[in-house]
N, C-alpha and C. Protein backbone atom coordinates (compact mmCIF):
# COMPACT_ATOMS: atom_id res chain seq x y z
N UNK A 1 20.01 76.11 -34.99
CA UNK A 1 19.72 74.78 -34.49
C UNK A 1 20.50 74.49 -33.22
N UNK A 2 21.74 75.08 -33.32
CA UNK A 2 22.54 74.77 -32.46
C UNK A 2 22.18 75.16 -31.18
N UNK A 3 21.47 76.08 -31.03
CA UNK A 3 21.39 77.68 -30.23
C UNK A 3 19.68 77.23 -29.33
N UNK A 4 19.11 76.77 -30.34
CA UNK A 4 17.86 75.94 -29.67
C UNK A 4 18.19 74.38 -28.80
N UNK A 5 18.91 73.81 -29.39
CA UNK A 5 19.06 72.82 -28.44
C UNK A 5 19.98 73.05 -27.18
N UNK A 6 20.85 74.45 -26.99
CA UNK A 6 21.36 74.67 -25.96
C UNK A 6 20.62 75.25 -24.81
N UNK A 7 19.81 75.91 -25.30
CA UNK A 7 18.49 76.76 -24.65
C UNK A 7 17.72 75.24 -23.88
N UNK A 8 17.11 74.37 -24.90
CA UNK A 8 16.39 73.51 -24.53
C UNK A 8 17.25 72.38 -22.85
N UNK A 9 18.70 72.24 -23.54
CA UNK A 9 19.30 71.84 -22.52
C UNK A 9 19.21 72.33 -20.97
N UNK A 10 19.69 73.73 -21.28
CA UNK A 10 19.94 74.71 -20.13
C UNK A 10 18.30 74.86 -19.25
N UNK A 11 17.63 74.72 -19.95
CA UNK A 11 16.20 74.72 -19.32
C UNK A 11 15.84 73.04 -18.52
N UNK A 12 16.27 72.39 -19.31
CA UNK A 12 15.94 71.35 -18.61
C UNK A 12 16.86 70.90 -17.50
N UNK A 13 17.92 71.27 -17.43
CA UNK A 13 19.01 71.29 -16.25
C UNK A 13 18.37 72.49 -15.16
N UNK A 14 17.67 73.49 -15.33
CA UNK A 14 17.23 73.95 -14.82
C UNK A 14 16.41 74.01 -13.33
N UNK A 15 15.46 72.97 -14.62
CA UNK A 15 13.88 72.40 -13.51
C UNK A 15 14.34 71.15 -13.32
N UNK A 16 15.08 70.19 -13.72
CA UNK A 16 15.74 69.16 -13.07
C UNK A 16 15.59 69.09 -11.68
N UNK A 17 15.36 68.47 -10.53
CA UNK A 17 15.80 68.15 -8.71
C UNK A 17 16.24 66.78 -8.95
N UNK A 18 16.70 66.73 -8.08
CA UNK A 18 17.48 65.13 -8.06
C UNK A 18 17.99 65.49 -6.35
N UNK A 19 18.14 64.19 -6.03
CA UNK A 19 18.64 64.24 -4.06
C UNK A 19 19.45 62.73 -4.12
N UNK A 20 20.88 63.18 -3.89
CA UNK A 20 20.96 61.94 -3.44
C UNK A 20 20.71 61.59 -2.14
N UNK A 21 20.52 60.06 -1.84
CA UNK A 21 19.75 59.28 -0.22
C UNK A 21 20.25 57.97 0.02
N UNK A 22 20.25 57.98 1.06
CA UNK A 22 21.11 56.46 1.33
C UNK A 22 20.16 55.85 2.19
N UNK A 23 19.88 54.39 1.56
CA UNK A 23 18.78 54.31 2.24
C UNK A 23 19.06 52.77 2.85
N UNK A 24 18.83 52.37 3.97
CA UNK A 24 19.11 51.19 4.79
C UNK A 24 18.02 50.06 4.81
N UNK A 25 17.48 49.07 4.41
CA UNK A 25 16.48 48.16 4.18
C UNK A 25 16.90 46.74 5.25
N UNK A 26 16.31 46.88 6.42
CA UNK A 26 16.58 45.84 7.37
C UNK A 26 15.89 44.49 6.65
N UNK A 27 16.61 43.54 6.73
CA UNK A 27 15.45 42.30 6.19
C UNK A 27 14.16 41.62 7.06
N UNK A 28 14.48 42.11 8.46
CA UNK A 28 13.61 42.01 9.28
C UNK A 28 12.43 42.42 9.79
N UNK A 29 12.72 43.98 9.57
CA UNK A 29 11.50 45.13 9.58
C UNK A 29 11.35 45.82 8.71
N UNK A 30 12.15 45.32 7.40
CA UNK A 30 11.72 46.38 6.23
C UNK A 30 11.70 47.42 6.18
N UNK A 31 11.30 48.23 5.33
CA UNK A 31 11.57 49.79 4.50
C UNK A 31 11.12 50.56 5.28
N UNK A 32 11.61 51.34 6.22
CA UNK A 32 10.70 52.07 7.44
C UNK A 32 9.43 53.34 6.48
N UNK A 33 10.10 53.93 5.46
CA UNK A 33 8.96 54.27 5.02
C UNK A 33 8.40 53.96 4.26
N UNK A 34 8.28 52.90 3.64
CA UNK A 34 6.51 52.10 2.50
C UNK A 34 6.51 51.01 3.43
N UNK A 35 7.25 50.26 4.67
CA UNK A 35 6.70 49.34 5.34
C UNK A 35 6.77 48.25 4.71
N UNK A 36 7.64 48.12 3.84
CA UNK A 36 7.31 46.79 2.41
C UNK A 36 9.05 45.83 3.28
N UNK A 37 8.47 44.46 3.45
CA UNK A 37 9.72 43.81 3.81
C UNK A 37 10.66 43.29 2.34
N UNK A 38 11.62 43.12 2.13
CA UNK A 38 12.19 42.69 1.03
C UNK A 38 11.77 41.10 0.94
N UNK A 39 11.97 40.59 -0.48
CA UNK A 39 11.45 39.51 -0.43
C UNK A 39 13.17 38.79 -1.47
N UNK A 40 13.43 37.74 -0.80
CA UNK A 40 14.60 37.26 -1.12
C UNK A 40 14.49 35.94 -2.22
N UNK A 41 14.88 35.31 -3.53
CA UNK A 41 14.82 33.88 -3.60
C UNK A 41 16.22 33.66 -4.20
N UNK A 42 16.17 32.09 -4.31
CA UNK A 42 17.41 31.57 -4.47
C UNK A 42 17.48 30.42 -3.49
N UNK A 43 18.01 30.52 -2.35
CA UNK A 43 18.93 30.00 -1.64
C UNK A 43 17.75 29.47 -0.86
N UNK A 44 16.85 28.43 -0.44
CA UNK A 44 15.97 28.69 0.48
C UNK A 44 16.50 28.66 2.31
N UNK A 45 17.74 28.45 2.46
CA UNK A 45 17.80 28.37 3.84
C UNK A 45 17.77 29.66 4.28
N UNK A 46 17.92 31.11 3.36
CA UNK A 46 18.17 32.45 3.68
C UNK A 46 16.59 32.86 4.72
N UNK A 47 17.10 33.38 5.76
CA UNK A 47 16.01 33.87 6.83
C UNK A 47 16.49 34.80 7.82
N UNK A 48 15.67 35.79 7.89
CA UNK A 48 16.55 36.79 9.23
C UNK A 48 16.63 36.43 10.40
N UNK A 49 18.14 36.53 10.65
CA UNK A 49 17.86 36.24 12.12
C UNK A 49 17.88 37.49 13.03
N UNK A 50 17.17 36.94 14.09
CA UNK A 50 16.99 37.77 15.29
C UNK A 50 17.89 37.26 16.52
N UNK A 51 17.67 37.80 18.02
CA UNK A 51 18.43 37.95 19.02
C UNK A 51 17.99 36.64 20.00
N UNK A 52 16.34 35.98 19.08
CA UNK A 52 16.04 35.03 20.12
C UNK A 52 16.36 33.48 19.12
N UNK A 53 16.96 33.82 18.07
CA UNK A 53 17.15 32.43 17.15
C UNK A 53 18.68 32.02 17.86
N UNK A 54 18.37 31.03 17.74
CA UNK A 54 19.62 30.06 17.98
C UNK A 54 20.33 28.90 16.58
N UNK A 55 21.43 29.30 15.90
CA UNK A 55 21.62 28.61 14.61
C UNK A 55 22.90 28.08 14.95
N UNK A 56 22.83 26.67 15.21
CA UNK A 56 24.04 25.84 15.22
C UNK A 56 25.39 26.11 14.11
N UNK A 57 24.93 26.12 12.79
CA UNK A 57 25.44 26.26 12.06
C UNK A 57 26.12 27.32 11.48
N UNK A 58 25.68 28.59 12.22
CA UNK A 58 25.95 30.22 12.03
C UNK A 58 27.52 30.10 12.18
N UNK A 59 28.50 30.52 11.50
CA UNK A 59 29.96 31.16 11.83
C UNK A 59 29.95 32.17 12.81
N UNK A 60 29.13 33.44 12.81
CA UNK A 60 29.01 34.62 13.31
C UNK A 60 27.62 34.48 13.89
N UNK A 61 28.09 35.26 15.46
CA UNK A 61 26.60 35.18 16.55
C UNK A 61 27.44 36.78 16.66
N UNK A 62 26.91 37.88 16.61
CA UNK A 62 26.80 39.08 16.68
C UNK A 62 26.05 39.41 18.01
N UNK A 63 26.61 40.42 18.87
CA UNK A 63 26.41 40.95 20.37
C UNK A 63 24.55 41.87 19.51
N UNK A 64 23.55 41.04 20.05
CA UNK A 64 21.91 41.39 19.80
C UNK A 64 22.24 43.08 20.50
N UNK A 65 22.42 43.61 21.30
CA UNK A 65 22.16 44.68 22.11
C UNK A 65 22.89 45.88 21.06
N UNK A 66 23.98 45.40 20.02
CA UNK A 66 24.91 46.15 19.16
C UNK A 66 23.84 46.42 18.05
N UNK A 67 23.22 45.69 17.89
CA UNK A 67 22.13 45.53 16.90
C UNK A 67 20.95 46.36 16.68
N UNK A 68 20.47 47.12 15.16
CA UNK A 68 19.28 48.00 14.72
C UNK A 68 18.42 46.70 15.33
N UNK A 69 17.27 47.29 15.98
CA UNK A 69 16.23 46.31 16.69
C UNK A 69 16.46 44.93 16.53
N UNK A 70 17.70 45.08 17.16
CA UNK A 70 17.99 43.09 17.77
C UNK A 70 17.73 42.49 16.76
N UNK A 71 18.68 42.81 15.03
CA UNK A 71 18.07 41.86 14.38
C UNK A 71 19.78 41.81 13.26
N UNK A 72 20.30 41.20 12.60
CA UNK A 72 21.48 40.78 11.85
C UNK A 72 21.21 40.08 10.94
């Protein structure tokens, strides 16, 4: 019994793949590969900003040109 489930193990560790990936999800332009934007709730004032918004209220205005496609 013992001897079969080690077999069974060792086989399935075998054919196992696994990858790890690090993957970056802009809220602005979304998942570059499925194209899917994230969708956020909760909070309703939450909105991406970009390089042409202007937010009085922002703590942090981040240099747009430092920025993945001009967006924070």
């Amino acid at each position: 019994m013992y001897l079969s489930t080690l077999l069974i193990y060792l086989l399935a560790v075998a054919f196992a793949r696994g990858q790890v990936r690090n993957v970056t999800i802009d809220d602005a332009m979304g998942d570059e590969d499925l194209g899917v934007l994230p969708q956020y709730g909760g909070m309703p004032a939450w909105r991406a900003r970009n390089s042409g918004d202007t937010c009085s209220v922002c703590s942090m205005h981040p240099a747009a040109n430092r920025m993945v496609d001009r967006t924070w």
